[in-house]
N, C-alpha and C. Protein backbone atom coordinates (compact mmCIF):
# COMPACT_ATOMS: atom_id res chain seq x y z
N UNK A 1 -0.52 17.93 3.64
CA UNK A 1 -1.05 16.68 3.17
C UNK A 1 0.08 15.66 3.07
N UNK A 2 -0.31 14.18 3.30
CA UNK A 2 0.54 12.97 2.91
C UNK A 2 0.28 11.90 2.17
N UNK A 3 1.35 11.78 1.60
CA UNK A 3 1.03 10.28 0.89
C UNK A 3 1.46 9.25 1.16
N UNK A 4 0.89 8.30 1.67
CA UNK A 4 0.87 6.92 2.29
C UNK A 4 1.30 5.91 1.06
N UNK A 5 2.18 5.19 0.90
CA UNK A 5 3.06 4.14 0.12
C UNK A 5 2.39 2.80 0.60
N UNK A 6 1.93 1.61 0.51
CA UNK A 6 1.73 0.63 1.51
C UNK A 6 2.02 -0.42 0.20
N UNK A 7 3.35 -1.21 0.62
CA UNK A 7 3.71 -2.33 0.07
C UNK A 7 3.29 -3.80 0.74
N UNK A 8 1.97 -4.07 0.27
CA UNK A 8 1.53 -5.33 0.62
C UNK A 8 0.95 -6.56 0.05
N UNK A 9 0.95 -7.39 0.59
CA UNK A 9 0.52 -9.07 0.08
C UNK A 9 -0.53 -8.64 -0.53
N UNK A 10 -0.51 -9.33 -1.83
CA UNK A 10 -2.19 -9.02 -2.76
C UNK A 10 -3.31 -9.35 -1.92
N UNK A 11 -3.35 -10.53 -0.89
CA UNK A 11 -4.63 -11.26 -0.27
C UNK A 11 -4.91 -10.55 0.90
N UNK A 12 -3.89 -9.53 1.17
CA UNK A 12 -4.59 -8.39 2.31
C UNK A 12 -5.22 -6.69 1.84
N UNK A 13 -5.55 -7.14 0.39
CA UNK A 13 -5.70 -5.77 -0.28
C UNK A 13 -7.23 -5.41 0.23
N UNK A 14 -8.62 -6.16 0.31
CA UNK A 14 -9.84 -5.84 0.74
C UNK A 14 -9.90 -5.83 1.89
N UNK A 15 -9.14 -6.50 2.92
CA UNK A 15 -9.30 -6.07 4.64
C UNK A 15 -8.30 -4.58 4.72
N UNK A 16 -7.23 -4.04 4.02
CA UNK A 16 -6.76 -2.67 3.68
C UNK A 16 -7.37 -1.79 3.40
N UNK A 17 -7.92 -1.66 2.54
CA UNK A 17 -9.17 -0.97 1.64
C UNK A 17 -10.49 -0.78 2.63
N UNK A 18 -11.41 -2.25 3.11
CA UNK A 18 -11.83 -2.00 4.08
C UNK A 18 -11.35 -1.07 5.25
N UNK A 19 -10.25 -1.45 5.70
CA UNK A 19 -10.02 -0.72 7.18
C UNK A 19 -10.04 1.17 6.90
N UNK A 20 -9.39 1.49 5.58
CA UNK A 20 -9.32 2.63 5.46
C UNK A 20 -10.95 3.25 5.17
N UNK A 21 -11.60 2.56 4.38
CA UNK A 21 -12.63 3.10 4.61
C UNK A 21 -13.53 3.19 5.82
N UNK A 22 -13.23 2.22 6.89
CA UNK A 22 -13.89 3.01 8.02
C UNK A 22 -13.39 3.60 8.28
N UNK A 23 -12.29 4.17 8.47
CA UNK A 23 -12.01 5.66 9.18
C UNK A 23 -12.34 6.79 8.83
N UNK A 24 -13.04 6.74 7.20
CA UNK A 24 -13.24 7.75 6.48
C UNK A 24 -12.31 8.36 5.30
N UNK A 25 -11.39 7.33 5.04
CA UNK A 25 -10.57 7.47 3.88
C UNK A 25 -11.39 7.32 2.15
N UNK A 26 -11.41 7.97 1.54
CA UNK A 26 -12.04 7.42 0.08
C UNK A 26 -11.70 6.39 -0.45
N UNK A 27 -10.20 7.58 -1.29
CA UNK A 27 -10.03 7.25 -2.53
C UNK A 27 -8.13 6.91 -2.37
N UNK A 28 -8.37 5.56 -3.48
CA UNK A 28 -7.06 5.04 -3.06
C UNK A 28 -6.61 4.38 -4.57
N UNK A 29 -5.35 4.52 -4.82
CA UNK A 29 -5.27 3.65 -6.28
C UNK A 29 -4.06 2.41 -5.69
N UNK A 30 -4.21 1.88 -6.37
CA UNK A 30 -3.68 -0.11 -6.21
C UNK A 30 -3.01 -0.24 -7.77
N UNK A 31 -1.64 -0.80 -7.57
CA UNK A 31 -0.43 -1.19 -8.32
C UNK A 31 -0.17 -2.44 -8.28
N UNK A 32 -0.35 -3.31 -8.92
CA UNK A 32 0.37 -4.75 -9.00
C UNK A 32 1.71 -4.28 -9.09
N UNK A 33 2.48 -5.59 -8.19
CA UNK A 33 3.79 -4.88 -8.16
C UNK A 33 4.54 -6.08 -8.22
N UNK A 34 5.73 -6.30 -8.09
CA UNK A 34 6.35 -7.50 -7.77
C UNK A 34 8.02 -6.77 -7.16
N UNK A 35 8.62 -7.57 -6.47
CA UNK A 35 9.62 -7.12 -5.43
C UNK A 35 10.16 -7.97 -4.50
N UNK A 36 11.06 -7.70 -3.70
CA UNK A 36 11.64 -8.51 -3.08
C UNK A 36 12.59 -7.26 -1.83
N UNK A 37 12.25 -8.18 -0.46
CA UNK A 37 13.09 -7.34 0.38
C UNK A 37 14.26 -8.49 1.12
N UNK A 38 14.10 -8.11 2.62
CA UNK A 38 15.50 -8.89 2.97
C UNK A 38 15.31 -10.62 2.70
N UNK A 39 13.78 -10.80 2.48
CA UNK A 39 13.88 -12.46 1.97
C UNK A 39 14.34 -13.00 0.89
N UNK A 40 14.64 -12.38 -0.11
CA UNK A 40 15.40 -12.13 -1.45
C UNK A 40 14.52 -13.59 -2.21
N UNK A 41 13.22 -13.51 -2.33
CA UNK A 41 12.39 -14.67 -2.48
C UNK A 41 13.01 -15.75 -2.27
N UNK A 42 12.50 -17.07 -3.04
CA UNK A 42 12.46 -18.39 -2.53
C UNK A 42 12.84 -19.42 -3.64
N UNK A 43 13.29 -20.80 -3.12
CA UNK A 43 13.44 -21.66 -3.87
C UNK A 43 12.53 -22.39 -4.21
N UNK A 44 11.86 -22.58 -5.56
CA UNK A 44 10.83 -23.34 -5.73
C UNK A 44 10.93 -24.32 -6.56
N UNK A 45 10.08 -25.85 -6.54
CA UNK A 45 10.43 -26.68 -7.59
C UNK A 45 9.23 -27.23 -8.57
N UNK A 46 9.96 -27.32 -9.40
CA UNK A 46 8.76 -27.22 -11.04
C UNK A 46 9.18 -28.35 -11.42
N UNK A 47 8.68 -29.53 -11.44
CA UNK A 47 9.09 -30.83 -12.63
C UNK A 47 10.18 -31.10 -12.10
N UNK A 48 10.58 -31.14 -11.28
CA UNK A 48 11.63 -31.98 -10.74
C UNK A 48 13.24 -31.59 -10.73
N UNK A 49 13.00 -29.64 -11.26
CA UNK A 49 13.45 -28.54 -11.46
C UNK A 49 13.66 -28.04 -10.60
N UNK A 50 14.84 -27.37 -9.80
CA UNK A 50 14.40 -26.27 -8.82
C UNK A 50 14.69 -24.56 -9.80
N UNK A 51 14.15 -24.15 -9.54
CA UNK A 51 14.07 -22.50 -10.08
C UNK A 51 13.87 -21.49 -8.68
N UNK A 52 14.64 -20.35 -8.69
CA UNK A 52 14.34 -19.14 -8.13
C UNK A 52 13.28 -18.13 -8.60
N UNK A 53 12.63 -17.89 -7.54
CA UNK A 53 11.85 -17.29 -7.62
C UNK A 53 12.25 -15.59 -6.53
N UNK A 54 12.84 -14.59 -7.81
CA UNK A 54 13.16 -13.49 -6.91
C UNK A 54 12.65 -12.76 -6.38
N UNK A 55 11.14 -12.16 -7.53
CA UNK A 55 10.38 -11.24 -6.96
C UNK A 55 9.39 -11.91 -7.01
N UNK A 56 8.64 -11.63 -5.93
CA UNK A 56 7.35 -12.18 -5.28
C UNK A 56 6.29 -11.00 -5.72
N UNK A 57 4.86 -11.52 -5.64
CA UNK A 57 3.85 -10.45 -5.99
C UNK A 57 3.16 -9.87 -5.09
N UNK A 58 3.68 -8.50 -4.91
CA UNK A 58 3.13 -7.65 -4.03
C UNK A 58 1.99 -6.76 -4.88
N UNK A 59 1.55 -5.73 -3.64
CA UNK A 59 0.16 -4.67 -4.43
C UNK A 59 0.98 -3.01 -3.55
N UNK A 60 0.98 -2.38 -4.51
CA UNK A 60 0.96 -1.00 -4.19
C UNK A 60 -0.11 -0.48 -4.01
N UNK A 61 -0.34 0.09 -2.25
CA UNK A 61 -1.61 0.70 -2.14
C UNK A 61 -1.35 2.15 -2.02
N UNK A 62 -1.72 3.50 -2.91
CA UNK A 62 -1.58 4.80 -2.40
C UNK A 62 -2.40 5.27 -2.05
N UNK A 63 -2.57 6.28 -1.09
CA UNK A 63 -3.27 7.18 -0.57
C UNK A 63 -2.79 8.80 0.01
N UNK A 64 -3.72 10.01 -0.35
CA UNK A 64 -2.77 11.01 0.00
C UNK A 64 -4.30 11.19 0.68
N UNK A 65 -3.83 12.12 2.40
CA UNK A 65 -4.70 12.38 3.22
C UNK A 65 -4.20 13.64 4.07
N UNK A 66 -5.09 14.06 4.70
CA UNK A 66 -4.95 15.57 5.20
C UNK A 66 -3.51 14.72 6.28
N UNK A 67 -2.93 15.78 6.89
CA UNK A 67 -2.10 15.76 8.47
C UNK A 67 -2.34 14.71 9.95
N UNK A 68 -3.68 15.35 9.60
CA UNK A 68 -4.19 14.94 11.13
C UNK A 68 -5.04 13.55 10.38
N UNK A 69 -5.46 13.31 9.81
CA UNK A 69 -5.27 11.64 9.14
C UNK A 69 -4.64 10.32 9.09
N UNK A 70 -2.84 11.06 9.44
CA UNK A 70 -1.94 10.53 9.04
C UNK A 70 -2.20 9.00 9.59
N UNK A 71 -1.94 9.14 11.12
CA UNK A 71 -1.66 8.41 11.87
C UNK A 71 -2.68 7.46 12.01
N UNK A 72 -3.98 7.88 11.79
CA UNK A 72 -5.45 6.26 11.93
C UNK A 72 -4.96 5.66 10.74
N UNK A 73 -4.46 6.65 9.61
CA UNK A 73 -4.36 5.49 8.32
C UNK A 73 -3.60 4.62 8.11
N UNK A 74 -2.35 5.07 8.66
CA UNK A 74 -1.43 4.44 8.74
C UNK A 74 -1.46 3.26 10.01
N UNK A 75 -2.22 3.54 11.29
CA UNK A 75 -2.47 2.21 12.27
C UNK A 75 -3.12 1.22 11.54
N UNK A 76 -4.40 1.90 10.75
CA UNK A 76 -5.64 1.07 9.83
C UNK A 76 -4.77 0.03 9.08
N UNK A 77 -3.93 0.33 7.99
CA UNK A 77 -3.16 0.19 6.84
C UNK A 77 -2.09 -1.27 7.89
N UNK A 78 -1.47 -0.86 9.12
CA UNK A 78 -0.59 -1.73 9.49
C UNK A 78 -1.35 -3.28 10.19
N UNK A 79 -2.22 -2.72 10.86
CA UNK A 79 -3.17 -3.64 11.63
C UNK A 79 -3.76 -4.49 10.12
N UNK A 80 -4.38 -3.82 9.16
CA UNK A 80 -5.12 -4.90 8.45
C UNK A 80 -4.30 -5.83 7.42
N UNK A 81 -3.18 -5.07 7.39
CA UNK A 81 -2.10 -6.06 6.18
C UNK A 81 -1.07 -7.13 7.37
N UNK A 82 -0.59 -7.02 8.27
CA UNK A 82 -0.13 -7.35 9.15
C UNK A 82 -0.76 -9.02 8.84
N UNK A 83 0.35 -9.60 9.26
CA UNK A 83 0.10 -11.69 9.07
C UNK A 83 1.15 -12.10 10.10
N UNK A 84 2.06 -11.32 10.55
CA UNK A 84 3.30 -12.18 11.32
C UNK A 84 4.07 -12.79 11.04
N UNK A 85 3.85 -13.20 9.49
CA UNK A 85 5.16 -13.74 9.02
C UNK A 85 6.04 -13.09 8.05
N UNK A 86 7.14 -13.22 7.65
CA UNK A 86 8.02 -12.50 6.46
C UNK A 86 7.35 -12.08 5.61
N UNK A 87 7.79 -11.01 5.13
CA UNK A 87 7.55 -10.38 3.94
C UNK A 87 5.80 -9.31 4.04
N UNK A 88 5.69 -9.03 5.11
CA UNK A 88 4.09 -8.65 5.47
C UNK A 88 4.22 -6.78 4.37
N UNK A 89 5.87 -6.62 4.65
CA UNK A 89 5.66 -5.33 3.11
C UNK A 89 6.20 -4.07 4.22
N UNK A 90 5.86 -2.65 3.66
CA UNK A 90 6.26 -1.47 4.25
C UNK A 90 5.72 -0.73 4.03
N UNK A 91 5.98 0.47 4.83
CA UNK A 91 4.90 1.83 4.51
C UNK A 91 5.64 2.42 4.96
N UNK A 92 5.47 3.62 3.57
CA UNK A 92 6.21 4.70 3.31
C UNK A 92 5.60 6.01 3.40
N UNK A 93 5.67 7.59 3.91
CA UNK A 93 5.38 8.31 4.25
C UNK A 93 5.72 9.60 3.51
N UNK A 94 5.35 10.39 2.49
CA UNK A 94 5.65 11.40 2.19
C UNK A 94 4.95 13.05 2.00
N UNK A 95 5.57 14.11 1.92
CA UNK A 95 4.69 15.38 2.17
C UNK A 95 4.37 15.63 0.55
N UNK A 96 3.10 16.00 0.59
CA UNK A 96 2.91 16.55 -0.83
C UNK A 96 2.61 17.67 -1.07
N UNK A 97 3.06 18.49 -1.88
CA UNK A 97 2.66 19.81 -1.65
C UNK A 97 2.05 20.41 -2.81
N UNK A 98 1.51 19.67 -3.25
CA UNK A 98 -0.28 20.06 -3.88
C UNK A 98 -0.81 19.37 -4.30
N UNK A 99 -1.88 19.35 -4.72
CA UNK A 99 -3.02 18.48 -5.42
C UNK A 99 -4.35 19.33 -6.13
N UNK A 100 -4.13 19.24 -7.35
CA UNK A 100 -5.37 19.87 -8.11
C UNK A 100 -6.36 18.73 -8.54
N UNK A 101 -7.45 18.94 -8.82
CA UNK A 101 -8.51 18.32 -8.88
C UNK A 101 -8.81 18.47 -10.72
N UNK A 102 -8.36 17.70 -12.02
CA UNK A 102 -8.17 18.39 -12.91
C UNK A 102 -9.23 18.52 -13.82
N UNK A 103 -10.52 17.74 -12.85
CA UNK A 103 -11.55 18.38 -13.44
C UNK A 103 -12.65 19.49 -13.18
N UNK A 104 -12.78 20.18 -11.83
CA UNK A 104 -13.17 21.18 -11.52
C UNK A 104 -11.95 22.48 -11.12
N UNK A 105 -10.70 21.93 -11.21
CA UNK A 105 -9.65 22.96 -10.93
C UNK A 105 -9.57 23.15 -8.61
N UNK A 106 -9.79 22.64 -8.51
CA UNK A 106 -9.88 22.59 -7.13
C UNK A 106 -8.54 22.36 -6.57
N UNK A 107 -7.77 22.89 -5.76
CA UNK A 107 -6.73 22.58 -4.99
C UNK A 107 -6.84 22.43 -3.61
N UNK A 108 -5.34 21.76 -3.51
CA UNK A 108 -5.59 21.94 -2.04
C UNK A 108 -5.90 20.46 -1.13
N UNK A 109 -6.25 20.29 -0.10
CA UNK A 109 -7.81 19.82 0.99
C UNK A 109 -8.58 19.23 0.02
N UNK A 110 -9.30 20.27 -0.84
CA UNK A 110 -10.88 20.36 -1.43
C UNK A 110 -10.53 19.20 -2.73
N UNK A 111 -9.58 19.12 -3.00
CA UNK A 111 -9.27 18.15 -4.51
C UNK A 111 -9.17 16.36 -4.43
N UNK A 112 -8.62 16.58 -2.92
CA UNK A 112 -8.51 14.92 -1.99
C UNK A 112 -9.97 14.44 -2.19
């Protein structure tokens, strides 16, 4: 099994969510996040103020899915957050090696 990381723009969170659910993905939990990568945010001006603005507001999307999953979720996940301009986010990839279900005791496959 894997768990899918997806660091993206809040306003691409329902075409994300959408895309994974057509492929047959469920269940997914979402993190307000805030962060900053090589754009190291922006200069913005308030009242005639300029202020930095470092971390910008991103959404943590997770998902853990069988093997052979990996790869539609992760096309799904890139294609629907994808904008072309800076800062569109990252996805991260990791092995998990279990998952219980902690209200019927289910492991495994069967707990996803």
């Amino acid at each position: 099994m894997k768990k899918i990381e997806a660091i993206i723009k809040p306003f691409k969170l329902d075409e994300v969510k959408d895309a994974l659910h057509e492929i047959g993905l469920q269940g997914l939990t979402v993190i307000e996040a805030k962060g900053f990568g090589r754009q190291k945010g922006h200069t913005e001006l308030y009242r005639g103020a300029e202020y930095v603005v470092d971390f910008l507001p991103k959404v943590k999307v997770e998902v853990v899915c069988s093997d052979d999953m990996l790869d539609r979720a992760v096309e799904a996940i890139q294609q629907a957050a994808r904008t072309g301009r800076i800062g569109d986010g990252k996805i991260f990839v990791s092995d998990i090696a279990e998952v219980i279900r902690i209200r019927t005791g289910e492991r495994g496959e069967e707990a996803v």
